[in-house]
Protein backbone atom coordinates (compact mmCIF):
# COMPACT_ATOMS: atom_id res chain seq x y z
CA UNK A 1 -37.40 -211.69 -9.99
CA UNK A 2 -35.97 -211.88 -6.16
CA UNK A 3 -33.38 -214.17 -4.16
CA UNK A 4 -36.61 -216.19 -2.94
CA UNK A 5 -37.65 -217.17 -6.56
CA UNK A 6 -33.69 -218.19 -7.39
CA UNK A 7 -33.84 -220.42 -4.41
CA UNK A 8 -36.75 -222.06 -5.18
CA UNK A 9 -35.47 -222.73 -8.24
CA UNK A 10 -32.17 -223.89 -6.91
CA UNK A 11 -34.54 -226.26 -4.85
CA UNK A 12 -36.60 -227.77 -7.45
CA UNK A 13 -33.24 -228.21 -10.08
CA UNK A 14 -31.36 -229.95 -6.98
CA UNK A 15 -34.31 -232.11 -6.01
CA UNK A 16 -35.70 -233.12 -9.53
CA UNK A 17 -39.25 -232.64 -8.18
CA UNK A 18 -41.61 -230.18 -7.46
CA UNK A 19 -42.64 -231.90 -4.27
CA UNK A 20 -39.94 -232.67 -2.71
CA UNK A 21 -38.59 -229.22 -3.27
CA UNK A 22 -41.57 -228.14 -1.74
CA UNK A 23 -41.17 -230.27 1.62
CA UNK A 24 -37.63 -229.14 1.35
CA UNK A 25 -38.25 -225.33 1.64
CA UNK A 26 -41.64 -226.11 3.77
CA UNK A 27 -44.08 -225.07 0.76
CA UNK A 28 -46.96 -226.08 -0.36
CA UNK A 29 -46.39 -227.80 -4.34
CA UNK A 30 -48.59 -225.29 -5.67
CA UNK A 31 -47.14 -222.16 -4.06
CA UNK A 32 -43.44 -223.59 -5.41
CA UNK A 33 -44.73 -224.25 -8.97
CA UNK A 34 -46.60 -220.76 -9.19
CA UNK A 35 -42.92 -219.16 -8.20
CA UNK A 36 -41.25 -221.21 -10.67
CA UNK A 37 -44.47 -220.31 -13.63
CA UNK A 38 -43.71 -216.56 -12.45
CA UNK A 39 -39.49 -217.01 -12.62
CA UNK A 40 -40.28 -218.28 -16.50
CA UNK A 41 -42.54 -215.13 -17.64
CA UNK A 42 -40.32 -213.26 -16.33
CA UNK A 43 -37.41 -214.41 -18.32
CA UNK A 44 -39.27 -215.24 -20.91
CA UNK A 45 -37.34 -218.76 -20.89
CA UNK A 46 -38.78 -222.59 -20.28
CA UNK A 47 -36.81 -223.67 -17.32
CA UNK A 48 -38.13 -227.37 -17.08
CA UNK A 49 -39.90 -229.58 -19.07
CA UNK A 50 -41.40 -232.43 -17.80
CA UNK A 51 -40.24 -236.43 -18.42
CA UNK A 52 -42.59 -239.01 -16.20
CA UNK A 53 -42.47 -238.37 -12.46
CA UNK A 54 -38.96 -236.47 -13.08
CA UNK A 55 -38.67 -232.69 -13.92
CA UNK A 56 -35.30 -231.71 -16.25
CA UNK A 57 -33.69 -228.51 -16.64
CA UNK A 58 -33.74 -226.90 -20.17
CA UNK A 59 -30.15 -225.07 -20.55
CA UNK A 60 -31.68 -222.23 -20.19
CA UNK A 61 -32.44 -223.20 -16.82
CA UNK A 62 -28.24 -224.95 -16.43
CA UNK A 63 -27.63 -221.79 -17.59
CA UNK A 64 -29.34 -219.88 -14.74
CA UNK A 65 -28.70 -221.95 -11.95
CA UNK A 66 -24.60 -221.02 -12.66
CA UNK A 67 -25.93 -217.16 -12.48
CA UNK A 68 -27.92 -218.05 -9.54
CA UNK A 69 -25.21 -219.68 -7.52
CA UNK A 70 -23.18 -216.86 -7.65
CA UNK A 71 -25.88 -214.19 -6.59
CA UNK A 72 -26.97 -216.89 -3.93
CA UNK A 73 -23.12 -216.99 -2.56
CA UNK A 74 -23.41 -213.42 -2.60
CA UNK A 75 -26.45 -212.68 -0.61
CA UNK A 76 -25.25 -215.48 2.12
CA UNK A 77 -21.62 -213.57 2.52
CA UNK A 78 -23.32 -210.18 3.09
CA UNK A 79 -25.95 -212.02 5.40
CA UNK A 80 -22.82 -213.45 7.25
CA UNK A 81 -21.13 -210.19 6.92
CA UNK A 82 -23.61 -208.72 9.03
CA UNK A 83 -24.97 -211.27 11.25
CA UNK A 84 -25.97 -210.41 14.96
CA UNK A 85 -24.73 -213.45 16.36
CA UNK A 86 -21.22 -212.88 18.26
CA UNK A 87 -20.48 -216.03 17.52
CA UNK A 88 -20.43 -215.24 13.87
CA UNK A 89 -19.99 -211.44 13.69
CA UNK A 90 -16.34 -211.70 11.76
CA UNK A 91 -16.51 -207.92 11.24
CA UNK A 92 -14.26 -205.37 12.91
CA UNK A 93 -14.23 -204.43 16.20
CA UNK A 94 -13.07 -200.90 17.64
CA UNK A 95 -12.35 -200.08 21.08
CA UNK A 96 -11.90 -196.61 21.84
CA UNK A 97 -10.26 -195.19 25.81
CA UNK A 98 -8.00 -192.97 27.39
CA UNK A 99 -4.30 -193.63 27.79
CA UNK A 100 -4.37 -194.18 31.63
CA UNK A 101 -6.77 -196.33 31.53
CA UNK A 102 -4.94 -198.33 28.78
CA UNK A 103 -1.87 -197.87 30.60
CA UNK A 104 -3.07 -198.96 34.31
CA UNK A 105 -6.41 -200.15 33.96
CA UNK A 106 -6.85 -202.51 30.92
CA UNK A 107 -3.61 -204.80 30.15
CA UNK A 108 -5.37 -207.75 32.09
CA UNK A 109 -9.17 -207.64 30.84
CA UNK A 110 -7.77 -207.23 27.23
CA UNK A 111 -5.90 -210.47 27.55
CA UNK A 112 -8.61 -211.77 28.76
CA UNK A 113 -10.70 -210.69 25.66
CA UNK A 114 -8.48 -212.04 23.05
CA UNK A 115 -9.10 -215.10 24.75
CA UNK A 116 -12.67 -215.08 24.98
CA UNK A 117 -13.41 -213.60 21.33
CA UNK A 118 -10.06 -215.17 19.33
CA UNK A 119 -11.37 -214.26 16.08
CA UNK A 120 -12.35 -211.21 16.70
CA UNK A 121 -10.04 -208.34 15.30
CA UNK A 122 -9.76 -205.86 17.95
CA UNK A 123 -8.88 -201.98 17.31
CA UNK A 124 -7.67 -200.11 19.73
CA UNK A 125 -7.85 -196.32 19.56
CA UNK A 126 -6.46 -193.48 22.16
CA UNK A 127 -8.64 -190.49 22.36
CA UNK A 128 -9.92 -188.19 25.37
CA UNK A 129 -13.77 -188.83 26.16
CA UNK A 130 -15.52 -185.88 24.01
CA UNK A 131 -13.20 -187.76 21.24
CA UNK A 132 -14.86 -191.20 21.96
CA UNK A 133 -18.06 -189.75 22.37
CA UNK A 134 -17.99 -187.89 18.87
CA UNK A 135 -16.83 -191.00 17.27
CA UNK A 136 -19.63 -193.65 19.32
CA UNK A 137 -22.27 -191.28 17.78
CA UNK A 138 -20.79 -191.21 14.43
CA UNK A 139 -20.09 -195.16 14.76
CA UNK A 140 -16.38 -194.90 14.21
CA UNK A 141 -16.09 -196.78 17.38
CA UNK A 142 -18.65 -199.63 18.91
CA UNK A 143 -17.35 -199.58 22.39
CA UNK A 144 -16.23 -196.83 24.44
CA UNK A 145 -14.27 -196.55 27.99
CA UNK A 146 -15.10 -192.82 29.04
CA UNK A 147 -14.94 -190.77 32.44
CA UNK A 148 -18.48 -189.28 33.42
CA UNK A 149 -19.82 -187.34 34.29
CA UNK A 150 -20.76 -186.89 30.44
CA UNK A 151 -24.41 -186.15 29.50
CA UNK A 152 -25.57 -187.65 26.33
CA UNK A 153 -29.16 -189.02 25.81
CA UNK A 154 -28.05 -191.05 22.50
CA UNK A 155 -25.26 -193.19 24.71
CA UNK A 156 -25.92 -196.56 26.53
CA UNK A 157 -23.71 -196.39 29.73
CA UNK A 158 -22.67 -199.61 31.72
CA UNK A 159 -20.99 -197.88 34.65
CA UNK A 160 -17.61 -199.56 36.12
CA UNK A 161 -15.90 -198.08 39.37
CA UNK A 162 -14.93 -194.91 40.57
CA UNK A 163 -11.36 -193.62 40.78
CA UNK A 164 -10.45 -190.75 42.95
CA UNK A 165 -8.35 -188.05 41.27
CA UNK A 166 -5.38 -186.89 43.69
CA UNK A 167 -3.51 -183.40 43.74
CA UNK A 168 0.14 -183.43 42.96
CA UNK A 169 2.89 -181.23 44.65
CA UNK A 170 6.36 -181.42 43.26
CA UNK A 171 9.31 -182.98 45.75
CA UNK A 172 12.98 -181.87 45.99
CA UNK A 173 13.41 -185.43 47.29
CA UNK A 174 12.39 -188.97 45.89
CA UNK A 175 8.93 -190.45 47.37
CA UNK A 176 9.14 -194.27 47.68
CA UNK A 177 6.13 -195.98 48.97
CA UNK A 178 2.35 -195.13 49.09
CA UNK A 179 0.89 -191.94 51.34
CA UNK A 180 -2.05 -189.80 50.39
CA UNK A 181 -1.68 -186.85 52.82
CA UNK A 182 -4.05 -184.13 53.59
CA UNK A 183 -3.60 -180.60 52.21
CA UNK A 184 -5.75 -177.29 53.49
CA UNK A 185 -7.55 -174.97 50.74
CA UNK A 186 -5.00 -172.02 51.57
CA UNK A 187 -2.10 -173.63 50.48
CA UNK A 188 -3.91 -174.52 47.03
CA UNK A 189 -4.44 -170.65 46.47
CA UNK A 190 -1.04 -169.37 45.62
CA UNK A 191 0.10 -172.86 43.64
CA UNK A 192 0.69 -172.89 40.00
CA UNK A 193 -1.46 -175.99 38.36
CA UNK A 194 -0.60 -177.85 35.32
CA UNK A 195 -4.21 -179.18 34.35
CA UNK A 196 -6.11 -180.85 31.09
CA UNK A 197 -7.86 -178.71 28.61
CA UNK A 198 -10.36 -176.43 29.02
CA UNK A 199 -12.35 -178.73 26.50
CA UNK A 200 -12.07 -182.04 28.83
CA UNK A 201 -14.62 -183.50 31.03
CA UNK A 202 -11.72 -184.36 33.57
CA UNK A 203 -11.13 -180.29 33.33
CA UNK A 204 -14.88 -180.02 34.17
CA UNK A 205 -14.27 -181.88 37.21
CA UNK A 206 -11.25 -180.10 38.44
CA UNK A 207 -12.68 -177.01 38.11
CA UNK A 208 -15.97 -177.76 39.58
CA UNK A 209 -13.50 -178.78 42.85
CA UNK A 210 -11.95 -175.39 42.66
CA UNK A 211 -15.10 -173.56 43.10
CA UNK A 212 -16.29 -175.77 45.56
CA UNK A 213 -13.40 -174.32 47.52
CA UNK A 214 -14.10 -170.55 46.25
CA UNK A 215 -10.60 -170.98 44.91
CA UNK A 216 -9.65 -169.71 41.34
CA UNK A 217 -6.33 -171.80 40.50
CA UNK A 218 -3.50 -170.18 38.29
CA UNK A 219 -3.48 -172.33 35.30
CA UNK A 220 0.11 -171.84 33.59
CA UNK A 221 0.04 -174.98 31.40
CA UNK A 222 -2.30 -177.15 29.88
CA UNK A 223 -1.83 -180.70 28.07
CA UNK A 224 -4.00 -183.48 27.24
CA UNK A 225 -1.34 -186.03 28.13
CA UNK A 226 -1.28 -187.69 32.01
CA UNK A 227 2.34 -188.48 31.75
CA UNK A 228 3.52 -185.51 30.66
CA UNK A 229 1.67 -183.83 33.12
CA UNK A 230 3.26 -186.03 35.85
CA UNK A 231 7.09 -185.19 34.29
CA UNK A 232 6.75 -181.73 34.35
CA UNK A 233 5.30 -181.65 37.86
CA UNK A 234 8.54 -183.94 38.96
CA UNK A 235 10.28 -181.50 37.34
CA UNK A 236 9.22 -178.56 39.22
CA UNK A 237 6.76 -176.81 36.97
CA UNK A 238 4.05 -176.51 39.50
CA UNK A 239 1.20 -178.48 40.87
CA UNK A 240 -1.36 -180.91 39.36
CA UNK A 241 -4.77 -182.91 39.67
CA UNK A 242 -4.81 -186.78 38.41
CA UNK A 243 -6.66 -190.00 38.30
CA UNK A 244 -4.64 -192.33 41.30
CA UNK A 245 -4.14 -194.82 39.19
CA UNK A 246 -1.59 -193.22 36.81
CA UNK A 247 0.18 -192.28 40.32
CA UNK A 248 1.22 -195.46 42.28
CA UNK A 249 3.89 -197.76 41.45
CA UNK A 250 7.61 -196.63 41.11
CA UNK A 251 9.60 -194.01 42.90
CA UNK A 252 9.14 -190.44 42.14
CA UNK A 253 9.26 -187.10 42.71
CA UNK A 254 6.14 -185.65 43.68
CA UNK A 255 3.89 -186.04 46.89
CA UNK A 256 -0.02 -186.46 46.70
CA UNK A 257 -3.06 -185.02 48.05
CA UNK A 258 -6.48 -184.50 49.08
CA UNK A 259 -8.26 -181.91 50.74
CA UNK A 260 -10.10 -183.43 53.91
CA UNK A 261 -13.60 -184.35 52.94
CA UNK A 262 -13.29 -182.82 49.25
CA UNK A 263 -13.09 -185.95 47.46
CA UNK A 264 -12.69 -185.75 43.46
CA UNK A 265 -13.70 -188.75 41.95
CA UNK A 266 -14.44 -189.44 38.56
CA UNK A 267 -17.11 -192.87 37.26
CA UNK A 268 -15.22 -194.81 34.77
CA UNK A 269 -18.30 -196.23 32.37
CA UNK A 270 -18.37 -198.08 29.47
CA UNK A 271 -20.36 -196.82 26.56
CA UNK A 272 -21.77 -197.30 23.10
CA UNK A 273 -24.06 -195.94 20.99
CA UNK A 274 -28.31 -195.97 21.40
CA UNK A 275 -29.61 -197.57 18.97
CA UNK A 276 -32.95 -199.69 17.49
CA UNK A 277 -29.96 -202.15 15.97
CA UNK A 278 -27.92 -202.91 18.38
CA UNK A 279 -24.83 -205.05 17.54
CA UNK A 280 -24.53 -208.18 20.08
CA UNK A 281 -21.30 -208.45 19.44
CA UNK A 282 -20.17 -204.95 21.25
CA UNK A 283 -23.11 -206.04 23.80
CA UNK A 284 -21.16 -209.32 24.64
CA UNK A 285 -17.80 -207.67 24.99
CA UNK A 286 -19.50 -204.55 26.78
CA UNK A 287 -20.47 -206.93 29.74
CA UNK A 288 -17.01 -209.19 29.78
CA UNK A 289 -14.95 -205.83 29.90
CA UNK A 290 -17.81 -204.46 33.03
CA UNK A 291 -17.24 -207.77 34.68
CA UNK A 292 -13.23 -208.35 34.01
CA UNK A 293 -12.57 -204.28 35.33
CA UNK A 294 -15.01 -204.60 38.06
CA UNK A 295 -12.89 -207.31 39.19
CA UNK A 296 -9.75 -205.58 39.06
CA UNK A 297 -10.75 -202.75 40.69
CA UNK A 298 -11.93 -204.74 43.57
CA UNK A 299 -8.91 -206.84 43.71
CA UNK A 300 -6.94 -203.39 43.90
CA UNK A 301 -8.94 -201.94 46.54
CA UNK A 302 -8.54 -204.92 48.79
């Protein structure tokens, strides 16, 4: 017995009639009534017996269709349930980025999702990139917003912008306004740097800058966390290397940097995970996030 012989039979109890059961379901009468022959051997049960034109249900048959209705319901919800239509998809979504970009980068475009996908339930989760990587591949999270460079063949990558990452320098005074100034190699080499991990792609970067300059930086803190980073080199602790957008806005006490054609930039990207299945939901939202930040970041750079 399968789902396809319960809803013939559904069909044929509904209609009365082999034939029109048949034009419902776009059978042939003969291919129906051989389904519903098979359905009765198999339950050993007559499920209709014949009275003029009309077929009627023997209660063994009443009694089946209330069995059937329920196992029909059933199949149907999980069909729903995992539908590849975003208009349908009901499931959970999860949304995985970093704190800065959270914090500077996404308060608009999410908005702008709720919006657009209103029954949609939306999880955010905060987590460095080799976190959201680890968690794309093991499908804890359908959508990613990482910082590349980060090589991984099983990722789909819709790139975004580039943001340049700025050196810090602690200030006795308050800074007000916005003024990137330039800063020579040789006053890098005696500086004590408050950095990221060791373990982080952003770290990667940074020190891929450092031997670029033949310099090997005195590392005397590390911390996954951009803000505390920026507090402790306001309060005198020693130098640091950020993304510029967790830099501008109110007053404070550091200065910022960048060594005169030694840009270090970081790609912001959008990922999810490769696969034969993909969902079209986390497709659909993939490309309104690309297009809502791409938008942003040009209105900022104007």
């Amino acid at each position: 017995m399968d789902i396809r012989q319960l809803e013939l039979f559904m069909a044929v109890l509904e209609c009365s009639s082999v034939t029109r059961a048949a034009e419902r379901v776009n059978l042939s009468p003969g291919a129906v009534s051989l389904q519903l022959h098979n359905l009765s051997s198999e339950l050993r049960s007559d499920l209709f017996v014949r009275s003029g034109k009309r077929l009627i249900p023997t209660p063994a048959a009443l009694r089946l269709a209330e069995l059937a209705r329920g196992v029909l319901w059933q199949m149907r919800g999980i069909e729903q349930e995992f539908s590849n239509d975003p208009a349908a998809d009901r499931r959970p979504f999860s949304f995985a980025t970093g704190a800065t970009a959270l914090i500077h980068q996404l308060g608009r475009p999410l908005r702008l999702l709720r919006k657009r996908f209103p029954n949609i339930r939306v999880k955010i989760t905060v987590a460095p990139t080799e976190e959201m990587v680890s968690g794309l591949l093991d499908r804890r999270f359908d959508l990613a917003l990482i910082s590349l460079p980060f090589e991984h063949h099983q990722l789909s990558i819709l790139p975004l912008f580039e943001e340049e990452m700025l050196i810090l320098k602690p200030s006795p005074k308050r800074i007000r306004g916005w003024h990137v100034g330039a800063i020579r190699p040789s006053e890098l080499a005696s500086a004590q740097f408050l950095l990221y991990p060791k373990r982080s792609n952003m770290r990667t970067m940074i020190d891929r800058f450092f031997r670029d300059l033949a310099l090997t930086p005195e590392v005397i803190m590390e911390a996954d966390d951009t803000v505390a980073i920026k507090r402790l080199v306001e309060a005198g602790f020693g130098y640091s290397i950020l993304p510029e957008q967790a830099l501008r806005g109110q007053p404070r006490f550091f200065q910022v940097y960048r060594v005169a054609g030694r840009p270090i930039k970081r790609q912001q990207a959008l990922a999810m995970a490769r696969t034969d299945h993909p969902r079209a939901l986390t497709e659909s939202i993939a490309k309104f996030l690309q297009s809502a930040l791409c938008r942003a970041d040009r209105r900022d750079s104007e």
